[in-house]
Protein backbone atom coordinates (compact mmCIF):
# COMPACT_ATOMS: atom_id res chain seq x y z
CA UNK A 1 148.06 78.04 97.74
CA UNK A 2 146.26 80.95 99.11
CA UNK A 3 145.14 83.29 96.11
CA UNK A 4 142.58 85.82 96.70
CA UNK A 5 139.48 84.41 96.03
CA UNK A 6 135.93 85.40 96.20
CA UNK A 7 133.13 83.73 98.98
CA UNK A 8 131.66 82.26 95.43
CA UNK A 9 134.89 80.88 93.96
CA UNK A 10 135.90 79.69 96.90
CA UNK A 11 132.65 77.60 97.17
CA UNK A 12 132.79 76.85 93.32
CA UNK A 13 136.20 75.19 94.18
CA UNK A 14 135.00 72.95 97.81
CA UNK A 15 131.90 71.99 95.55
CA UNK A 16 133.73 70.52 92.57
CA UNK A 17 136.24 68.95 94.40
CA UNK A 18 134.07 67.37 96.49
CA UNK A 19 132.14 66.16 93.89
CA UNK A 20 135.34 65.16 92.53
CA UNK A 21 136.35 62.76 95.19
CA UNK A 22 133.21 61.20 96.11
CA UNK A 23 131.60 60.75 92.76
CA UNK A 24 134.56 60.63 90.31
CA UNK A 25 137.29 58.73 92.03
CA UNK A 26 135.46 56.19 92.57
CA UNK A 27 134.59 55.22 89.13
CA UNK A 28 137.52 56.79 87.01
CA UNK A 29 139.68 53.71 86.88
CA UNK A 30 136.77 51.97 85.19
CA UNK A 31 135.40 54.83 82.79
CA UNK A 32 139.01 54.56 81.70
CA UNK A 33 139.33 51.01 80.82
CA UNK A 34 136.15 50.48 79.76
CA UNK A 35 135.98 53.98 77.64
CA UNK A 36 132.09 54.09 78.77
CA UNK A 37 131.05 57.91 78.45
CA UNK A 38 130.10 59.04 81.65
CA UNK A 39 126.45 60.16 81.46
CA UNK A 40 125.37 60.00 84.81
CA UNK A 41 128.05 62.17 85.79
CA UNK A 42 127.19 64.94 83.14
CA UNK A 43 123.70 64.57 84.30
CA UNK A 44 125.02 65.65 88.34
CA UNK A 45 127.38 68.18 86.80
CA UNK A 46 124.31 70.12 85.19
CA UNK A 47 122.52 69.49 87.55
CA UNK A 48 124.75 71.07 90.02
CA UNK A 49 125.01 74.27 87.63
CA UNK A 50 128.65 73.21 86.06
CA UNK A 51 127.58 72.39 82.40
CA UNK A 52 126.79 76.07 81.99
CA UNK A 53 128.76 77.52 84.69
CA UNK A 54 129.81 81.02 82.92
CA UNK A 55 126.59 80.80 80.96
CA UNK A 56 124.57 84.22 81.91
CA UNK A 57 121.64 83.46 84.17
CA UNK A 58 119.03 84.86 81.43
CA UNK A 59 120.22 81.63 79.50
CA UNK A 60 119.93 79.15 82.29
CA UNK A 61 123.47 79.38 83.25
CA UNK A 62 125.09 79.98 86.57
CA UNK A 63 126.15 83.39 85.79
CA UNK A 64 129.82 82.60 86.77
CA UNK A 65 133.13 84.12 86.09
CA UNK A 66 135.78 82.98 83.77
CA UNK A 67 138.18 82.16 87.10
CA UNK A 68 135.52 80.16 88.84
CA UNK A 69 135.30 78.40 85.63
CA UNK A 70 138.93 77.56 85.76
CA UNK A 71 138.77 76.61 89.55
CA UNK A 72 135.95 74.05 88.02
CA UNK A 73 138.07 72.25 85.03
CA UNK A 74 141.11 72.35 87.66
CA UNK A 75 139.29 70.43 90.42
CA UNK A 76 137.92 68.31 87.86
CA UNK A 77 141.28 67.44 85.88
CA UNK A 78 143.00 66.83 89.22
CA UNK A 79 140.91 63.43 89.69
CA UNK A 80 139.99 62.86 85.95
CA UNK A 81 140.63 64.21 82.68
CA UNK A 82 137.77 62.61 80.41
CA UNK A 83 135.05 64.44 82.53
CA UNK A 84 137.00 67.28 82.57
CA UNK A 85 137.11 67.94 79.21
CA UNK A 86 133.65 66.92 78.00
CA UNK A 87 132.61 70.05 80.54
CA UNK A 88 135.36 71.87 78.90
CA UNK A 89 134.48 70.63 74.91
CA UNK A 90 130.98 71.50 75.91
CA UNK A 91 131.59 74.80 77.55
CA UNK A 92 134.10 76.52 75.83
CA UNK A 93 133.90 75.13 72.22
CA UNK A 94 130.53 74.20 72.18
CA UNK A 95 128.35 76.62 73.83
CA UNK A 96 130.50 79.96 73.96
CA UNK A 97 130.39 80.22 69.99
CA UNK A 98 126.30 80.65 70.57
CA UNK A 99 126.83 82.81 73.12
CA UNK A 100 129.19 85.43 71.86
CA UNK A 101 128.25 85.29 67.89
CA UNK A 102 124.56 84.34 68.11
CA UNK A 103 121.13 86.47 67.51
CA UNK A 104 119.05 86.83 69.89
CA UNK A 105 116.70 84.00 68.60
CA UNK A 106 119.21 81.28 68.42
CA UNK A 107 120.72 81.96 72.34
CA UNK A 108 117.15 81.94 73.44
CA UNK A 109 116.44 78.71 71.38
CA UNK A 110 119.23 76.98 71.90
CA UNK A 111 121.40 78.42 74.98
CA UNK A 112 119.07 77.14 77.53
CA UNK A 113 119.23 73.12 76.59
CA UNK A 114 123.09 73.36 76.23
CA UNK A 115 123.39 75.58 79.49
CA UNK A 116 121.94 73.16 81.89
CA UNK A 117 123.62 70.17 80.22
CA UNK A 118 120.72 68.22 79.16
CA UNK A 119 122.28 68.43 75.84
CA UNK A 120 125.78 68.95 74.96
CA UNK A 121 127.24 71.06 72.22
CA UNK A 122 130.55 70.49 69.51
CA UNK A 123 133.28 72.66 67.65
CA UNK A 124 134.52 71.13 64.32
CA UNK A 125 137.54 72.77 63.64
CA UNK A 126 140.23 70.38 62.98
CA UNK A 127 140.30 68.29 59.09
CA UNK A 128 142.25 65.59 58.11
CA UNK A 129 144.28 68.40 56.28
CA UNK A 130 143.89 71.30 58.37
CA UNK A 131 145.18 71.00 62.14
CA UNK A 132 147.40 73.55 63.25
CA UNK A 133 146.57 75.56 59.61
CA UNK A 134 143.17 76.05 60.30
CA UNK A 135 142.62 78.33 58.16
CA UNK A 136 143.24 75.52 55.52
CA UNK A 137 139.61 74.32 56.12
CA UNK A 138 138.37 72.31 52.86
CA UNK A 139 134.43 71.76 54.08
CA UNK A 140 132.43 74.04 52.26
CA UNK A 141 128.61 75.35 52.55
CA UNK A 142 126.66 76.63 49.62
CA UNK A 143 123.45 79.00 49.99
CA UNK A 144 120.97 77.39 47.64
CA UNK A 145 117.43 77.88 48.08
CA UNK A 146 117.20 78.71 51.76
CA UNK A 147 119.10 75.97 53.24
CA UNK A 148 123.16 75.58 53.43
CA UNK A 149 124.63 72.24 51.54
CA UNK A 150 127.16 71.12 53.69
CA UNK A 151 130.42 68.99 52.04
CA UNK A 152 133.31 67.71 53.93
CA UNK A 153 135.01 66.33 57.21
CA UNK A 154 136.08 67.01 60.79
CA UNK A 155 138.04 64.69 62.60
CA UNK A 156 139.17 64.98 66.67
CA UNK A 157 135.82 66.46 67.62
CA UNK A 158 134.42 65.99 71.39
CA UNK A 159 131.39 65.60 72.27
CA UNK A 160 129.87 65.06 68.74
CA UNK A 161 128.34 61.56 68.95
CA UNK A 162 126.99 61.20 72.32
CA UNK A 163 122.97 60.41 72.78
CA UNK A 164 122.54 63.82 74.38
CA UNK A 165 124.66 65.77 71.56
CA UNK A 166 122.15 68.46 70.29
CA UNK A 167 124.81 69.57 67.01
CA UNK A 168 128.27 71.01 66.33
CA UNK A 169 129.47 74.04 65.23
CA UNK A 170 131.72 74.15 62.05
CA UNK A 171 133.36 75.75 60.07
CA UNK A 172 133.18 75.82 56.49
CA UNK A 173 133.94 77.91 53.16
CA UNK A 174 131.10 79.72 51.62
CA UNK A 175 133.29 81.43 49.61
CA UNK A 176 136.69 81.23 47.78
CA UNK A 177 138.07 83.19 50.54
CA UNK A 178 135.46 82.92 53.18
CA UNK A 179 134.86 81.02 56.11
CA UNK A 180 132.15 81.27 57.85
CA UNK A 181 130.47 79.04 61.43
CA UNK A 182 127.58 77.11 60.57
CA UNK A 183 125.29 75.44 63.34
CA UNK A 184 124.47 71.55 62.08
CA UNK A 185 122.42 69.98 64.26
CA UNK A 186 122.75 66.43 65.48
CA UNK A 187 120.46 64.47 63.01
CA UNK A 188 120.17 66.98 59.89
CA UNK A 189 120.32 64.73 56.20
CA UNK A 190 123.54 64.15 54.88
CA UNK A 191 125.14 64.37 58.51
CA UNK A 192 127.32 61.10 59.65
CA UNK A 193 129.17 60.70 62.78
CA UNK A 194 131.42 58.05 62.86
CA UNK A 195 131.90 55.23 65.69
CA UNK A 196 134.22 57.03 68.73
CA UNK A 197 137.89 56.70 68.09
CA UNK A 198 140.37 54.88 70.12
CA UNK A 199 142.68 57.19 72.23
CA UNK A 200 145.81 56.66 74.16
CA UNK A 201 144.07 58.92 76.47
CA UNK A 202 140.93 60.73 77.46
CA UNK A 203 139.16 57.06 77.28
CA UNK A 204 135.76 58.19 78.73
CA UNK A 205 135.32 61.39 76.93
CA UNK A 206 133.65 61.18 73.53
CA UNK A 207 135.73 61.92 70.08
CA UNK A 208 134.63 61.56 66.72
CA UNK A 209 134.95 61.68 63.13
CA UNK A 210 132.13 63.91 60.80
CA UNK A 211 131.04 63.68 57.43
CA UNK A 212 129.35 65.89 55.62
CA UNK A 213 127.60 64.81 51.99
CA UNK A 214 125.31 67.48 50.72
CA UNK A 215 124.44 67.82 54.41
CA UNK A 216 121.20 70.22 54.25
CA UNK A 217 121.42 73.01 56.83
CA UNK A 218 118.75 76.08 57.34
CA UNK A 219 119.63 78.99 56.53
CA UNK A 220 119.36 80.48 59.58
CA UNK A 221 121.73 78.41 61.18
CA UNK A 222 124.45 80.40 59.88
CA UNK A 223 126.15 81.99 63.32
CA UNK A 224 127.21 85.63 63.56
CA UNK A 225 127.54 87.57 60.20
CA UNK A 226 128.61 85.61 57.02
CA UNK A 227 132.48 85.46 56.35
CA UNK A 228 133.24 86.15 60.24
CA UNK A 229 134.06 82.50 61.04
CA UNK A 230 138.17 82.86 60.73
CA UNK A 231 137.46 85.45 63.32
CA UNK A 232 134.98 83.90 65.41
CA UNK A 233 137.05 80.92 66.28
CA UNK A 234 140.60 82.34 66.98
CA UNK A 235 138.46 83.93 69.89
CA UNK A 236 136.97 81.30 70.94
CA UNK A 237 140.38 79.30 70.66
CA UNK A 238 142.04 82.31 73.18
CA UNK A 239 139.06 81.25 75.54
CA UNK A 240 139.12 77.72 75.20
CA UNK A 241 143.08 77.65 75.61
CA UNK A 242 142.57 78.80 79.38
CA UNK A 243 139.93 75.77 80.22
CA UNK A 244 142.80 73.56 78.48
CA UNK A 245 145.70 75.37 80.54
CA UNK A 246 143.03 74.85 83.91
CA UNK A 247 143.26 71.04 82.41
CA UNK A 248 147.20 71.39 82.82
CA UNK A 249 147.16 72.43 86.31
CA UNK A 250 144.68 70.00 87.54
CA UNK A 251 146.53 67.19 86.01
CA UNK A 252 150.00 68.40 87.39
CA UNK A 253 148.76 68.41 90.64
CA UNK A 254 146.54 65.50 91.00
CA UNK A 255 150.20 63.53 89.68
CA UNK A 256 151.76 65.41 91.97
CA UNK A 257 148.94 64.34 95.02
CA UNK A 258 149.61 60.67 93.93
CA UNK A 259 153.01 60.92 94.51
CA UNK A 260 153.07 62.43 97.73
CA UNK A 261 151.31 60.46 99.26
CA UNK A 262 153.14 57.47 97.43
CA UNK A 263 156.63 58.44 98.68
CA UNK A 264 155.14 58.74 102.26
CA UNK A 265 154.11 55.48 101.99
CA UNK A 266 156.60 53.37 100.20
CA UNK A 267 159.62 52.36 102.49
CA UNK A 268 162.81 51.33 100.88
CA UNK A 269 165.88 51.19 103.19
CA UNK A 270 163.42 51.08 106.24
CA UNK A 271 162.83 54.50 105.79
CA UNK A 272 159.99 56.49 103.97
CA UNK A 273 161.12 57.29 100.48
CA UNK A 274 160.35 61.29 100.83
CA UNK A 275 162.66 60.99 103.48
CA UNK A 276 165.43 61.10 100.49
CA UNK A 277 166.51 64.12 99.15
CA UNK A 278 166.25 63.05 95.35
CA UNK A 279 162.62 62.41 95.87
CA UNK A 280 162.15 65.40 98.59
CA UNK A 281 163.51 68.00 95.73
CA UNK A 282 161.22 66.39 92.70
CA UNK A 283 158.67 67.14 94.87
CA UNK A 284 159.55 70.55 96.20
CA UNK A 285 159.83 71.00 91.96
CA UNK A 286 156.40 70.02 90.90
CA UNK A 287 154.94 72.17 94.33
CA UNK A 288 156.72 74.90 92.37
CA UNK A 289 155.95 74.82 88.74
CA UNK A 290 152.62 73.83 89.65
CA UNK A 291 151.69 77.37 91.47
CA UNK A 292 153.62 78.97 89.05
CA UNK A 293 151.29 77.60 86.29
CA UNK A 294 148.08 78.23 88.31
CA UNK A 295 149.44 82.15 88.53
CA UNK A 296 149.31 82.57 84.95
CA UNK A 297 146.02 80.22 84.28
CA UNK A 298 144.25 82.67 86.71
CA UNK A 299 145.79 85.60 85.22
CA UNK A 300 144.35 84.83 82.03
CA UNK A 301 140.88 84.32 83.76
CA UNK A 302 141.47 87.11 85.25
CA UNK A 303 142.16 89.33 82.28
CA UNK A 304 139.63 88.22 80.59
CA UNK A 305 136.79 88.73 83.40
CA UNK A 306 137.97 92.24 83.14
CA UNK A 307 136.84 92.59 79.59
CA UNK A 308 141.05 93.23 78.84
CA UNK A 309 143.16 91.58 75.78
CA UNK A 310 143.92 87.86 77.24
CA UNK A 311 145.09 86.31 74.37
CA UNK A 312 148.98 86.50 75.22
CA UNK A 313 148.35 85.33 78.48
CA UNK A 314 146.37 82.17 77.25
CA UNK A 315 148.60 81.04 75.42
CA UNK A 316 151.38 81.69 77.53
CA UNK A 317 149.12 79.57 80.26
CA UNK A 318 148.38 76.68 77.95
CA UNK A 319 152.30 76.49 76.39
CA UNK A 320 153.45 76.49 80.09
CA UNK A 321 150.76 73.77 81.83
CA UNK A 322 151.07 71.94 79.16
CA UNK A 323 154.75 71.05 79.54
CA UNK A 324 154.88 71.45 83.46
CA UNK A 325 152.06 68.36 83.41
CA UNK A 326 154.46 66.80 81.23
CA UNK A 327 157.05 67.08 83.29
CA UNK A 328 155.20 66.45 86.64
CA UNK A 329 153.38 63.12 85.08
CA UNK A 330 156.80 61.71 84.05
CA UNK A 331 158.59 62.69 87.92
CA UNK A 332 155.25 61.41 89.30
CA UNK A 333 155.27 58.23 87.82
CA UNK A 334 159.13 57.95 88.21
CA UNK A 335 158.57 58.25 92.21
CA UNK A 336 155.84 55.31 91.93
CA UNK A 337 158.46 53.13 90.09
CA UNK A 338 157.13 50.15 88.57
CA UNK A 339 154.06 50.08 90.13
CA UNK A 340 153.44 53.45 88.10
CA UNK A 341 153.94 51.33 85.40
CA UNK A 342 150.62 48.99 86.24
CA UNK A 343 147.39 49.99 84.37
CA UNK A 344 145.73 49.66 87.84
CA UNK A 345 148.18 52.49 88.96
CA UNK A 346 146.02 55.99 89.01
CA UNK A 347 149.16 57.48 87.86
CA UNK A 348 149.42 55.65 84.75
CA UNK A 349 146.20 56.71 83.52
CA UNK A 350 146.90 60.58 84.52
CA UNK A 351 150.40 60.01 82.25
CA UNK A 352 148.71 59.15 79.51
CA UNK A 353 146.00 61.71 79.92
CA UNK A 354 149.14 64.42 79.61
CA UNK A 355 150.25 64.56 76.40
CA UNK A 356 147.29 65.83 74.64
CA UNK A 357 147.46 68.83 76.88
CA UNK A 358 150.34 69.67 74.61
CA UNK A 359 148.63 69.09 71.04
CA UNK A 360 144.88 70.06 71.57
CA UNK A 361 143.89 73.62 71.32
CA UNK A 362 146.69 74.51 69.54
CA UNK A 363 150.05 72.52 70.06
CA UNK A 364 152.94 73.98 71.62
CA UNK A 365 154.50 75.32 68.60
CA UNK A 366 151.16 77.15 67.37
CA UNK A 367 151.20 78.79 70.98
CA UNK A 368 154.88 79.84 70.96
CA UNK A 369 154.14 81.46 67.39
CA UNK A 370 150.79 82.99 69.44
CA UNK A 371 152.86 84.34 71.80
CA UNK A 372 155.78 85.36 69.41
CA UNK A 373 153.25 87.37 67.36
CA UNK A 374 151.57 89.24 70.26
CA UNK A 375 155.54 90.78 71.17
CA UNK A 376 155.56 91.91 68.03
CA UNK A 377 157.86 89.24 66.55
């Protein structure tokens, strides 16, 4: 892989994956089983300028691109998924929303906390009853006296509960046919998050339930103009679906990296088992698909950097990564045999990491009617 990179990307990309490999690896296996939140590691990450990294530098960001960003959640997802998408949750979801849709007093108030990644920043999006219908959202706000009464539930929501979360954004009806994105901060009255939910996957990273009962909100933390949420977060949904499609590559090819060097090392026959040709082409397959997905992840980036439409081409990257991890997860593991199987097997934890590549940020079908309805079909 040889793309075109910039001096800065290039050093975006050594930095994170060394970071990766020294600090990560090392403790993944264990985040994993024991589902502790990794706090420490947030702590380096912002430290190291990642927890804000397309943030503008006015806000205490890095001032990065939307590929280096990419390059970042790649390198990350290749050695570990839960830390990958807390930066992503926290990034995309949590602190573009303030970024793109709020005034000037709320960036400068609250941009620089979430931009160094001293505190970390929600979406609720997702209901019991409204997943891939968002637009079926039942929580609703009412303007009463200066403050917002907040009613209602998210469910799925990263990031929420952690002792560092400064708030969420939701969204929420203030009007029969309004929605609107309201800022609740972590510890307003009437505001419950519940205990963090057991996953298949994604152990270490932090997912919640919310209630809202008559949850009392300022006024002022209403974000961009009243009625514009349905708006607001299909674009933040294009943006986020390229961090998720990053999260596809990475995964693909730190399964693929496992098995590599996995086949080099197992001997069956008295021979190396990449020295067979059934293993030699499922290799030469995932090498394939997995530049082929990184192509379209950066050409969304890409697009998007350039101030162009993007929103075909994210969902065309997330619908594709998605599967291809999918596919390379399952060959990966396959290749490992039944030591894949073993829970002390990296592999195994990076195939159950996969399949939420597929559902989050819009599942595969919602992308293929994305995509579907951008050729005018």
């Amino acid at each position: 892989m040889d793309f075109d990179l910039t001096s800065e990307q290039e050093l975006i990309r050594e930095t994170v994956r060394t970071f990766a490999r020294e600090r990560i690896e090392p403790v993944a296996a264990e985040l994993d089983l024991s589902g502790r939140f990794p706090y420490d590691l947030v702590t380096e990450l912002g430290e190291l300028g990642l927890m804000g990294l397309p943030i503008p530098e006015e806000y205490g960001g890095a001032g990065g691109d939307t590929v280096s960003y990419a390059i970042a959640i790649e390198e990350l997802t290749r050695i570990d998924s839960s830390v990958a998408i807390t930066v992503a949750a926290h990034t995309s979801l949590g602190t573009m929303p303030i970024l793109l849709y709020g005034s000037d007093e709320q960036k400068e108030r609250w941009l620089p906390y979430l931009a160094s990644g001293k505190r970390l920043a929600a979406f609720g999006l997702t209901e019991p009853d409204a997943g891939s219908d968002a637009g079926a959202t039942r929580t609703t706000a009412d303007l009463r006296d200066g403050s917002w009464i907040v009613s209602g539930s998210k469910i799925f929501i990263t990031n929420a509960g952690t002792d560092v979360t400064w708030g969420v954004t939701i969204t929420a009806r203030t009007g029969e046919d309004e929605i609107s994105n309201i800022v609740v901060e972590n510890g307003s009255p009437g505001y419950t998050v519940s205990a963090p939910m057991k996953k298949l996957g994604w152990r270490a990273s932090d997912t919640r339930e919310l209630s809202f009962d008559g949850c009392s909100v300022p006024e002022g933390n209403l974000l961009g103009p009243r009625g514009e949420g349905f708006r607001q977060f299909l674009e933040i949904l294009d943006g986020g679906r390229i961090s998720v499609a990053a999260m596809g590559v990475g995964l693909a090819q730190g399964a693929y990296d496992l098995a590599y060097a996995y086949a080099q090392e197992r001997e069956q026959f008295g021979k190396p088992i990449s020295s067979f040709q059934a293993i030699r082409f499922k290799l030469a397959d995932m090498a394939t698909e997995i530049e082929a997905g990184r192509a379209l992840v950066y050409k969304a980036a890409w697009l998007k950097d350039q101030g162009r439409q993007f929103a075909r081409e994210a969902a065309m990257a997330k619908l594709f990564t998605g599967e291809l991890s999918n596919r390379v997860a399952n060959a990966a593991l396959q290749i490992h045999g039944g030591f894949g199987y073993m829970e002390e097997a990296a592999v195994s934890r990076l195939y159950r990491d996969q399949k939420i590549l597929e559902i989050g940020e819009g599942t595969n079908e919602v992308q293929r009617m994305v995509i579907a309805r951008h050729l005018g079909l």
